[in-house]
N, C-alpha and C. Protein backbone atom coordinates (compact mmCIF):
# COMPACT_ATOMS: atom_id res chain seq x y z
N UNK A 1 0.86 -1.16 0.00
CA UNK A 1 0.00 0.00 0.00
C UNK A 1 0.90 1.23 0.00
N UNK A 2 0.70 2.10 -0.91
CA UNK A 2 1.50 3.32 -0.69
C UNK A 2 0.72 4.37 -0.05
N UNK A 3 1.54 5.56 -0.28
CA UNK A 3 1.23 6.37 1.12
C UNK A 3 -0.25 7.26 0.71
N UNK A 4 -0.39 7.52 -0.85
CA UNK A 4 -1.31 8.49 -1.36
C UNK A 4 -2.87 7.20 -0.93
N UNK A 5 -2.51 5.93 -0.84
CA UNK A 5 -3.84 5.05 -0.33
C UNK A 5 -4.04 4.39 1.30
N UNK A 6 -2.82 5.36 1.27
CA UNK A 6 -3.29 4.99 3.01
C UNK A 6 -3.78 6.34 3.31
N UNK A 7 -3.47 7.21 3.06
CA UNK A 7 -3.91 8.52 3.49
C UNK A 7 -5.21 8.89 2.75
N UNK A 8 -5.89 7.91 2.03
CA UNK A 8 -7.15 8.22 1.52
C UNK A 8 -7.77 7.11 2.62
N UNK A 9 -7.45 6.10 3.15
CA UNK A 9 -8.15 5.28 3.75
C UNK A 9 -8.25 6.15 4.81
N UNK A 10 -7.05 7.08 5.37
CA UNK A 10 -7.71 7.57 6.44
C UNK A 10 -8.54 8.52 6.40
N UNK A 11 -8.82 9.24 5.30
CA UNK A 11 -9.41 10.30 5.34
C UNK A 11 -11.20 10.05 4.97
N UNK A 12 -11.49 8.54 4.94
CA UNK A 12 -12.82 8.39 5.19
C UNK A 12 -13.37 8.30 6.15
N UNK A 13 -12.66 7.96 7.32
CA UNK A 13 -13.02 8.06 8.35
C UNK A 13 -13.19 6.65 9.30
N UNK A 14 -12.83 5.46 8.24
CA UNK A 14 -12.38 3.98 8.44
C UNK A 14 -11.03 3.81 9.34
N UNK A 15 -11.25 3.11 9.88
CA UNK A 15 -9.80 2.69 10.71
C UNK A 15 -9.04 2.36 10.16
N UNK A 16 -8.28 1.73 9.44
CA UNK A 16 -8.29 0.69 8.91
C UNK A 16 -6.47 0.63 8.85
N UNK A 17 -5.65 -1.01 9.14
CA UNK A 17 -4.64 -1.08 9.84
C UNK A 17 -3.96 -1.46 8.33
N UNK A 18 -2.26 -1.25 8.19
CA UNK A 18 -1.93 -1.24 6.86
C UNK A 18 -1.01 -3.04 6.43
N UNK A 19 -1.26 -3.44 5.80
CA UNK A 19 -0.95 -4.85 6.06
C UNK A 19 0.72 -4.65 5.84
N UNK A 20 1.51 -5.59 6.38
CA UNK A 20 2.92 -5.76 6.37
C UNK A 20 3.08 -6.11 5.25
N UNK A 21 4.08 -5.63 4.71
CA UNK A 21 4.95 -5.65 3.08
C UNK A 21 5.26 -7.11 3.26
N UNK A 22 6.07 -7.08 3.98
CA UNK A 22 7.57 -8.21 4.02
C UNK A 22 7.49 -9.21 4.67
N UNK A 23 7.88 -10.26 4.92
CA UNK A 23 7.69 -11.63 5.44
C UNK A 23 8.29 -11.57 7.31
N UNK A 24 9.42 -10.44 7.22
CA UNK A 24 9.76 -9.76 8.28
C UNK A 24 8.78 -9.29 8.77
N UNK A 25 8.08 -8.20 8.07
CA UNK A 25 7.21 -7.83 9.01
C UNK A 25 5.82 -8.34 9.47
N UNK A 26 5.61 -9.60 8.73
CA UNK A 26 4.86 -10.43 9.34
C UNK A 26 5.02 -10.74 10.77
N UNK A 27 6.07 -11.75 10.49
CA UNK A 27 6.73 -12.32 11.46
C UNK A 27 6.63 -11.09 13.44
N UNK A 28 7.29 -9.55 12.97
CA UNK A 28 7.63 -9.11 13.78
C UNK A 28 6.12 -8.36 13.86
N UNK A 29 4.98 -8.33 13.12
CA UNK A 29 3.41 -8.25 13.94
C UNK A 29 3.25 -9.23 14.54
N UNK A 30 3.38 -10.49 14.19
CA UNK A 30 2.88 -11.63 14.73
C UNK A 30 3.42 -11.78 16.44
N UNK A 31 4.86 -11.52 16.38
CA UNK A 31 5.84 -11.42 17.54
C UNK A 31 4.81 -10.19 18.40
N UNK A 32 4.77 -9.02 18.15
CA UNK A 32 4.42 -7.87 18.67
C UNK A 32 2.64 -8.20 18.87
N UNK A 33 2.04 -8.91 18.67
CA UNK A 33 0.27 -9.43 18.70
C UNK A 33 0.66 -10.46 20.20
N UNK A 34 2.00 -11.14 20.10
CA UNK A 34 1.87 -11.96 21.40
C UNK A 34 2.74 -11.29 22.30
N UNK A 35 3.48 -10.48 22.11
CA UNK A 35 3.99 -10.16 23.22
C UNK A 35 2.70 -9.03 23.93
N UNK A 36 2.26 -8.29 23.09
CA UNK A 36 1.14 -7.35 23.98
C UNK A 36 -0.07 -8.63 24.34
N UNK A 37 -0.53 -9.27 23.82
CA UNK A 37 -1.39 -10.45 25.13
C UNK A 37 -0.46 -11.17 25.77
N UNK A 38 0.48 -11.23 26.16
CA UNK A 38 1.43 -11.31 27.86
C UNK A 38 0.68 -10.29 28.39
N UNK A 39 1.43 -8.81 28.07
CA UNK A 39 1.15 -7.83 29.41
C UNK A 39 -0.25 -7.52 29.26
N UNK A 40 -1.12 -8.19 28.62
CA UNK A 40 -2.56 -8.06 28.84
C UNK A 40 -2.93 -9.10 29.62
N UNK A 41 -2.24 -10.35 29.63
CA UNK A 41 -2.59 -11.38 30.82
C UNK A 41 -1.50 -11.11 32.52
N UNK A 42 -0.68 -10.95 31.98
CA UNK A 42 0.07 -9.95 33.25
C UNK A 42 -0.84 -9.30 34.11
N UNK A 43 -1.61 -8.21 33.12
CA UNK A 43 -1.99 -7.60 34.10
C UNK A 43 -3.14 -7.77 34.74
N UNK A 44 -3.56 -8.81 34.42
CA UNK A 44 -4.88 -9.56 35.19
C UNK A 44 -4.28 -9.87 35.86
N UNK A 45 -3.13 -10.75 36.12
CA UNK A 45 -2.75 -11.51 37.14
C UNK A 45 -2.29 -10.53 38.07
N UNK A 46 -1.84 -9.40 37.47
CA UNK A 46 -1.48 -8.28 38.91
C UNK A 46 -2.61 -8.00 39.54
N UNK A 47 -3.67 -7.89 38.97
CA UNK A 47 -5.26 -7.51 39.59
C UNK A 47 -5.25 -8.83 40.95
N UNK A 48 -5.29 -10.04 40.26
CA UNK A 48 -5.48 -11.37 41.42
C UNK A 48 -4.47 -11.17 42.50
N UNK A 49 -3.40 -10.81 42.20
CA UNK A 49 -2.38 -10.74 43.18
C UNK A 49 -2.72 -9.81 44.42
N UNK A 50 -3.11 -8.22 43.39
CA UNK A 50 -3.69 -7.57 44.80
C UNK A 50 -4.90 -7.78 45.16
N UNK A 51 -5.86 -8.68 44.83
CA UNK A 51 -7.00 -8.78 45.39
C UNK A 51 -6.92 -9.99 46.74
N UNK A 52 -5.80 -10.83 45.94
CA UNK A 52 -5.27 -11.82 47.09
C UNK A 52 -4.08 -11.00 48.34
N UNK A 53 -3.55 -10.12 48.16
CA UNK A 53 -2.83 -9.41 48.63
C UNK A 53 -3.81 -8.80 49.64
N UNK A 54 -5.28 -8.52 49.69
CA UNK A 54 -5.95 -7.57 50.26
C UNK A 54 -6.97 -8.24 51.26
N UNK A 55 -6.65 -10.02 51.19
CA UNK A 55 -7.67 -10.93 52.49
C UNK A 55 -7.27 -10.21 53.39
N UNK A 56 -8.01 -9.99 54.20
CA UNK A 56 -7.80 -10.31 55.76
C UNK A 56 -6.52 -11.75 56.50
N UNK A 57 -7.26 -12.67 55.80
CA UNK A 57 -6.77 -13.55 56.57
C UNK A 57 -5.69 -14.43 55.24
N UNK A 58 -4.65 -15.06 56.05
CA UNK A 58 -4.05 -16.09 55.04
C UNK A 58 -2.76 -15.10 54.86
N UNK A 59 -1.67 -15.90 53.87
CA UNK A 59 -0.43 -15.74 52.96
C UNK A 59 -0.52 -14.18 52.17
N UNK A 60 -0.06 -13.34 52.84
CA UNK A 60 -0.14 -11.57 52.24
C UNK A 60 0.86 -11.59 51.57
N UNK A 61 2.49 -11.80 52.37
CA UNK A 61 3.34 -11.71 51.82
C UNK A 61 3.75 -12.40 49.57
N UNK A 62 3.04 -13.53 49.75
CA UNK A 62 3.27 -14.28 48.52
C UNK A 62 2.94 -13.74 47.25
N UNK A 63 1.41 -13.11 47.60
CA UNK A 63 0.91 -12.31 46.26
C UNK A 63 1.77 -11.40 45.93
N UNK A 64 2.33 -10.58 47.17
CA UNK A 64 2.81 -9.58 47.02
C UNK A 64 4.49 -9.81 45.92
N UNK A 65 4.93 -11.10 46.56
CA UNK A 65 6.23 -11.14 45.86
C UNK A 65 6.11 -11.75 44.40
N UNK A 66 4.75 -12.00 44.01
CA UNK A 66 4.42 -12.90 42.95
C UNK A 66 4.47 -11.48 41.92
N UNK A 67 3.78 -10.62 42.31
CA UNK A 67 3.21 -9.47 41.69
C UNK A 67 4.60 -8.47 41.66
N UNK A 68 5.64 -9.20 42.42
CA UNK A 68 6.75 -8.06 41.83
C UNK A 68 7.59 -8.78 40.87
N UNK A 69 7.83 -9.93 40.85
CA UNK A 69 8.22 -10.93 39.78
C UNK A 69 7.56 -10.72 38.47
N UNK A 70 6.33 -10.39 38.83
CA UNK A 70 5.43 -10.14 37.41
C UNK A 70 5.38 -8.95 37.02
N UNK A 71 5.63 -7.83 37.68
CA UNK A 71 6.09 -6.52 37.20
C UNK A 71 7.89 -6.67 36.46
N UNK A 72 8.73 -7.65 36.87
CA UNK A 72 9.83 -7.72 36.60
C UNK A 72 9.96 -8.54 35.03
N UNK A 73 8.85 -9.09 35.00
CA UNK A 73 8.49 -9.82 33.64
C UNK A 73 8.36 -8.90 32.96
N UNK A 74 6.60 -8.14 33.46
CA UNK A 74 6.32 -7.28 32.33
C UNK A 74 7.64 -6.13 32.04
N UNK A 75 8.63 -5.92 33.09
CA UNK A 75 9.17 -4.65 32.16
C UNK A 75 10.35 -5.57 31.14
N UNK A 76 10.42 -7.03 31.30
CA UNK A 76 11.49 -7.77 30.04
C UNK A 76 10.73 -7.71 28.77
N UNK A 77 9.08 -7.75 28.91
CA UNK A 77 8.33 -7.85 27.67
C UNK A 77 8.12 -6.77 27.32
N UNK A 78 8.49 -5.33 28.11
CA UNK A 78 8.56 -4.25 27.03
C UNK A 78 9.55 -3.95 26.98
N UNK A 79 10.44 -4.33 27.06
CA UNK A 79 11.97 -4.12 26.55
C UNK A 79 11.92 -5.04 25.50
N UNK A 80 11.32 -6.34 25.36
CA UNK A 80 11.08 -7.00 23.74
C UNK A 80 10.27 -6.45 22.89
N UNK A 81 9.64 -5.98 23.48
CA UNK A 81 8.39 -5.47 22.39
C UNK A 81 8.81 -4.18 21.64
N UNK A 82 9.73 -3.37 22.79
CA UNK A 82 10.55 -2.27 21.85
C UNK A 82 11.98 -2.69 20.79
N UNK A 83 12.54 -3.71 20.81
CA UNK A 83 13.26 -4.65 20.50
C UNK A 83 13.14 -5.29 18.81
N UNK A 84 11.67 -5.64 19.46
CA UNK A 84 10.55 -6.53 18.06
C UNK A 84 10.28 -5.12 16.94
N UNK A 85 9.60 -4.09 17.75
CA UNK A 85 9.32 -2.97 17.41
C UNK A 85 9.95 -1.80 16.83
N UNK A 86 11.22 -2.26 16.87
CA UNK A 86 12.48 -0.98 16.37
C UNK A 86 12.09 0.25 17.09
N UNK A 87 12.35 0.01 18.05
CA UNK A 87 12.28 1.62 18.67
C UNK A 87 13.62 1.35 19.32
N UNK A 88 13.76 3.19 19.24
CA UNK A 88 14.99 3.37 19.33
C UNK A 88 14.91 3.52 20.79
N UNK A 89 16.37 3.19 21.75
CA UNK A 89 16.49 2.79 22.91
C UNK A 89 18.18 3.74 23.32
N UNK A 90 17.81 4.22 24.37
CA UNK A 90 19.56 4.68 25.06
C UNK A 90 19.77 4.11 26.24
N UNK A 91 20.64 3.63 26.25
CA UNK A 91 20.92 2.82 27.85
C UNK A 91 22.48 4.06 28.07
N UNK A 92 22.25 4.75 29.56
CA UNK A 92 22.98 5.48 30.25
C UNK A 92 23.95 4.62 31.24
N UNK A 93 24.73 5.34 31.46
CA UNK A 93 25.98 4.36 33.07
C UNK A 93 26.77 5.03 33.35
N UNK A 94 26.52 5.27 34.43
CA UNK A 94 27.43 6.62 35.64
C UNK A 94 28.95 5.72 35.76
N UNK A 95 29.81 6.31 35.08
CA UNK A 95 31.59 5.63 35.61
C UNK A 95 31.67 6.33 36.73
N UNK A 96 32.75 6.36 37.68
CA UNK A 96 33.46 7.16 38.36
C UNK A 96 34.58 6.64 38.54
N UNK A 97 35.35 7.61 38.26
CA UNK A 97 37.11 7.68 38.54
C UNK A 97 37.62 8.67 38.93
N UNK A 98 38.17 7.31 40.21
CA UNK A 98 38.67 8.26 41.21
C UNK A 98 39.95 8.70 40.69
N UNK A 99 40.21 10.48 41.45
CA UNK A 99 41.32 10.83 40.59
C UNK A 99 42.45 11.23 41.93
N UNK A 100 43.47 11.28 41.63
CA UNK A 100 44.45 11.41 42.72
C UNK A 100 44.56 13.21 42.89
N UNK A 101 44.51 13.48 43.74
CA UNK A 101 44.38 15.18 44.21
C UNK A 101 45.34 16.07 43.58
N UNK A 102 44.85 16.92 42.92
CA UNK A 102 45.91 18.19 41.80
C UNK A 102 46.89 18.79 43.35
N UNK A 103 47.94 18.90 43.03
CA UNK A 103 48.96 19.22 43.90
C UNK A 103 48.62 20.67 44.07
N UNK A 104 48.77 21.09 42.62
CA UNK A 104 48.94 22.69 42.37
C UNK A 104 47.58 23.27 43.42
N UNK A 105 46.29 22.94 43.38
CA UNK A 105 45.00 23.44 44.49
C UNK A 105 45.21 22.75 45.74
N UNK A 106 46.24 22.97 45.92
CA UNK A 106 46.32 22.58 47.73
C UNK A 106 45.28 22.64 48.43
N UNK A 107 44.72 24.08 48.39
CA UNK A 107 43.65 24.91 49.21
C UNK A 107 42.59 23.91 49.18
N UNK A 108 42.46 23.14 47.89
CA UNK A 108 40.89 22.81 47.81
C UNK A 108 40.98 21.38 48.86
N UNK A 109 42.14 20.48 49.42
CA UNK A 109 42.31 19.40 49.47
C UNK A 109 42.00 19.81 51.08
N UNK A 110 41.40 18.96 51.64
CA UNK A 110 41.26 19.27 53.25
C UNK A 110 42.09 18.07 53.90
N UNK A 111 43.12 18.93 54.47
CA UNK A 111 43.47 18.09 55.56
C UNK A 111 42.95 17.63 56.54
N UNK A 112 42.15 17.50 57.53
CA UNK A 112 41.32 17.08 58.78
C UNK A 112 42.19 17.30 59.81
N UNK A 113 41.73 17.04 60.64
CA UNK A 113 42.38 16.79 61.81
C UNK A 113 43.81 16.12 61.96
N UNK A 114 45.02 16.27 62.44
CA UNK A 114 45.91 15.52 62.68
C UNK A 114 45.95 13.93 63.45
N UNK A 115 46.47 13.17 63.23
CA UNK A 115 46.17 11.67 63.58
C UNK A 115 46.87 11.91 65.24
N UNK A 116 46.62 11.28 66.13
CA UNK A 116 47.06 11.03 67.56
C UNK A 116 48.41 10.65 67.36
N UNK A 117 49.06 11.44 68.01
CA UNK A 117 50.30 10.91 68.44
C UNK A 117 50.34 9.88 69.45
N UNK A 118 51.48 8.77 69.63
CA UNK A 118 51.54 7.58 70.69
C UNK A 118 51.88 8.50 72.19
N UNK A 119 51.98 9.42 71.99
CA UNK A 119 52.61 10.36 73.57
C UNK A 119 51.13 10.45 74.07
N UNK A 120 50.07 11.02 72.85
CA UNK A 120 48.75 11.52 73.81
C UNK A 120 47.87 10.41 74.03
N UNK A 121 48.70 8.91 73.79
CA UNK A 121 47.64 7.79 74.18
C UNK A 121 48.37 7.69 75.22
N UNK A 122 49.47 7.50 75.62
CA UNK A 122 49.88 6.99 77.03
C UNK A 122 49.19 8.04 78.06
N UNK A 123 49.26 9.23 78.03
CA UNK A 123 49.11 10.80 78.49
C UNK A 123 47.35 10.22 78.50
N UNK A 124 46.43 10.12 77.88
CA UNK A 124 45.03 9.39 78.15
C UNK A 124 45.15 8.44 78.75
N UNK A 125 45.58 7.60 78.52
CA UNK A 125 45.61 6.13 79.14
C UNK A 125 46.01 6.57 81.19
N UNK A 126 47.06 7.33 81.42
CA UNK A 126 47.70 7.79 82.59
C UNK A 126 46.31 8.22 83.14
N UNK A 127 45.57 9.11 82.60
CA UNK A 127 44.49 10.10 83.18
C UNK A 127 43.08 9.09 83.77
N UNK A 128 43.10 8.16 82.53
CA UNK A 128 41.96 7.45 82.99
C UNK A 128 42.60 6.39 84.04
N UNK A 129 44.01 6.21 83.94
CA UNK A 129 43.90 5.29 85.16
C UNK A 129 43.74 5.92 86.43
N UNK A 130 44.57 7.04 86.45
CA UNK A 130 44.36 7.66 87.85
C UNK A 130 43.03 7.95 88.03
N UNK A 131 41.92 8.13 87.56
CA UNK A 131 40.47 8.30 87.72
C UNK A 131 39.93 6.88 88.24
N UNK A 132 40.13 5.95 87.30
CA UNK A 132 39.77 4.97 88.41
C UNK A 132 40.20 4.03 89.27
N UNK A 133 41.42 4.70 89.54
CA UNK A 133 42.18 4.51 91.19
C UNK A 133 41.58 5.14 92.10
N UNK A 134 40.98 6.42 91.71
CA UNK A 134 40.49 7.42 92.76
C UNK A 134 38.85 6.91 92.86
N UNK A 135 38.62 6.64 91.81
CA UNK A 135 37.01 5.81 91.94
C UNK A 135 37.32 4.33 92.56
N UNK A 136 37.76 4.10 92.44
CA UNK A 136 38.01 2.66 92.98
C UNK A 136 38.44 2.65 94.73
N UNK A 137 39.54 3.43 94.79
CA UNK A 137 39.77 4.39 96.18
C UNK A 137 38.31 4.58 96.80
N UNK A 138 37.86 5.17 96.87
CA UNK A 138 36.16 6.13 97.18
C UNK A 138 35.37 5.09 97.52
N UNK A 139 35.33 3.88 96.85
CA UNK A 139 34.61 2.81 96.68
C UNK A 139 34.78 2.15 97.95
N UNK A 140 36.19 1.61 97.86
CA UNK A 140 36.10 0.84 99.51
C UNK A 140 36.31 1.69 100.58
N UNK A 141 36.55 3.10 100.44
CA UNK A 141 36.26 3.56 101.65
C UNK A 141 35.29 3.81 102.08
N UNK A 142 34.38 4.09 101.14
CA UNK A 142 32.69 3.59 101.42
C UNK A 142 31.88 2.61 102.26
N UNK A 143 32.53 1.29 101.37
CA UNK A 143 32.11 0.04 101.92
C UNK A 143 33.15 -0.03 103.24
N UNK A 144 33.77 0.37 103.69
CA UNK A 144 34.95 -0.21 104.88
C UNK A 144 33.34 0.82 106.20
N UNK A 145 33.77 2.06 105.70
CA UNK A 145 32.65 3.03 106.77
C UNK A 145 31.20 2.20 106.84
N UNK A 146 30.30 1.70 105.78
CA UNK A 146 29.35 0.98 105.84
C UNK A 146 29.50 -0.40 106.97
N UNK A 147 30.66 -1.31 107.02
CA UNK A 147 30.61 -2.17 107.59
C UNK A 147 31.56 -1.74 108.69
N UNK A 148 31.81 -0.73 109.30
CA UNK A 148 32.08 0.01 110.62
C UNK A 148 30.69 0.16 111.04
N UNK A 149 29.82 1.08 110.14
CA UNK A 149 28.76 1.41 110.93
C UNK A 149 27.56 -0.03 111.27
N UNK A 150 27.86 -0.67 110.22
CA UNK A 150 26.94 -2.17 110.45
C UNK A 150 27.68 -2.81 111.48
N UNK A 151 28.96 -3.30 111.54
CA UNK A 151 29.59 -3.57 113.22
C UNK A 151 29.33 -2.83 114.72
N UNK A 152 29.23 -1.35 114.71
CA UNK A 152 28.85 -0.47 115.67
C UNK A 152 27.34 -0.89 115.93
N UNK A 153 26.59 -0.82 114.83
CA UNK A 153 24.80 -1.11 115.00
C UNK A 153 24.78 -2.68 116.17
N UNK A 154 25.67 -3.44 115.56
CA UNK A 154 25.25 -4.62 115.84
C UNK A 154 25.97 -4.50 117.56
N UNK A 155 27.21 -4.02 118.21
CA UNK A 155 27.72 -4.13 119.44
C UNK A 155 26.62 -3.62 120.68
């Protein structure tokens, strides 16, 4: 069919669909007629899933994972159907590379904080022990006065 009789078919006001030239494009209607009744039965079955998804009582979780499996289908069958269909497709992908720091912008590179020296761990380590020598100290002189005064109670 050329174009001056398809554009008269449309202009009667008939629908009317244009038959495939080529044995290819048989083939790739025929392909494209079954792949759209998948996601037309798909999506019934997503309907059952959430209607089973929505008892009260019984297995919630299952529909639910059934119905994401079947969303994971339907988006392979429109990635075929655009495939079957010649449509044009861009697939994107973030690289990153890491790059070693420009010398020359010092400024921009942050140093942080300086790492601990081994002097200010011993110098911590010293502080917290003497803290709980002195807590530890405090402690039984506590308990020594407690069991003075529990010995005195009892004479």
């Amino acid at each position: 069919m050329n174009m001056d009789n398809a554009l008269a078919a449309g202009q009667s006001g008939a629908v009317t669909v244009l038959a495939p030239q080529s044995q290819d494009e048989l083939k790739r209607q025929s392909a494209l007629d079954t792949l759209a009744a998948m996601l037309a039965t798909s999506m019934a079955m997503l309907s059952r899933c959430e209607a089973q998804a929505n008892v009260s009582r019984g297995d919630r979780l299952g529909p639910v994972y059934a119905a994401a499996q079947l969303l994971h289908a339907n988006a392979n069958i429109a990635k075929a159907l655009a495939h079957v269909g010649c449509v044009e497709t861009r697939h994107r992908s973030i690289v990153e590379r890491i790059q070693t720091p420009d010398a020359r912008r010092g400024e921009l590179i942050s140093a942080g904080p300086p790492p601990p020296s081994p002097d200010d761990d011993d110098e911590t380590y010293a502080k917290l022990e003497s803290r709980l020598d002195a807590l530890l100290e405090a402690n039984r002189r506590e308990q020594e006065r407690q069991e003075g005064l529990a010995i005195e109670s009892c004479i």
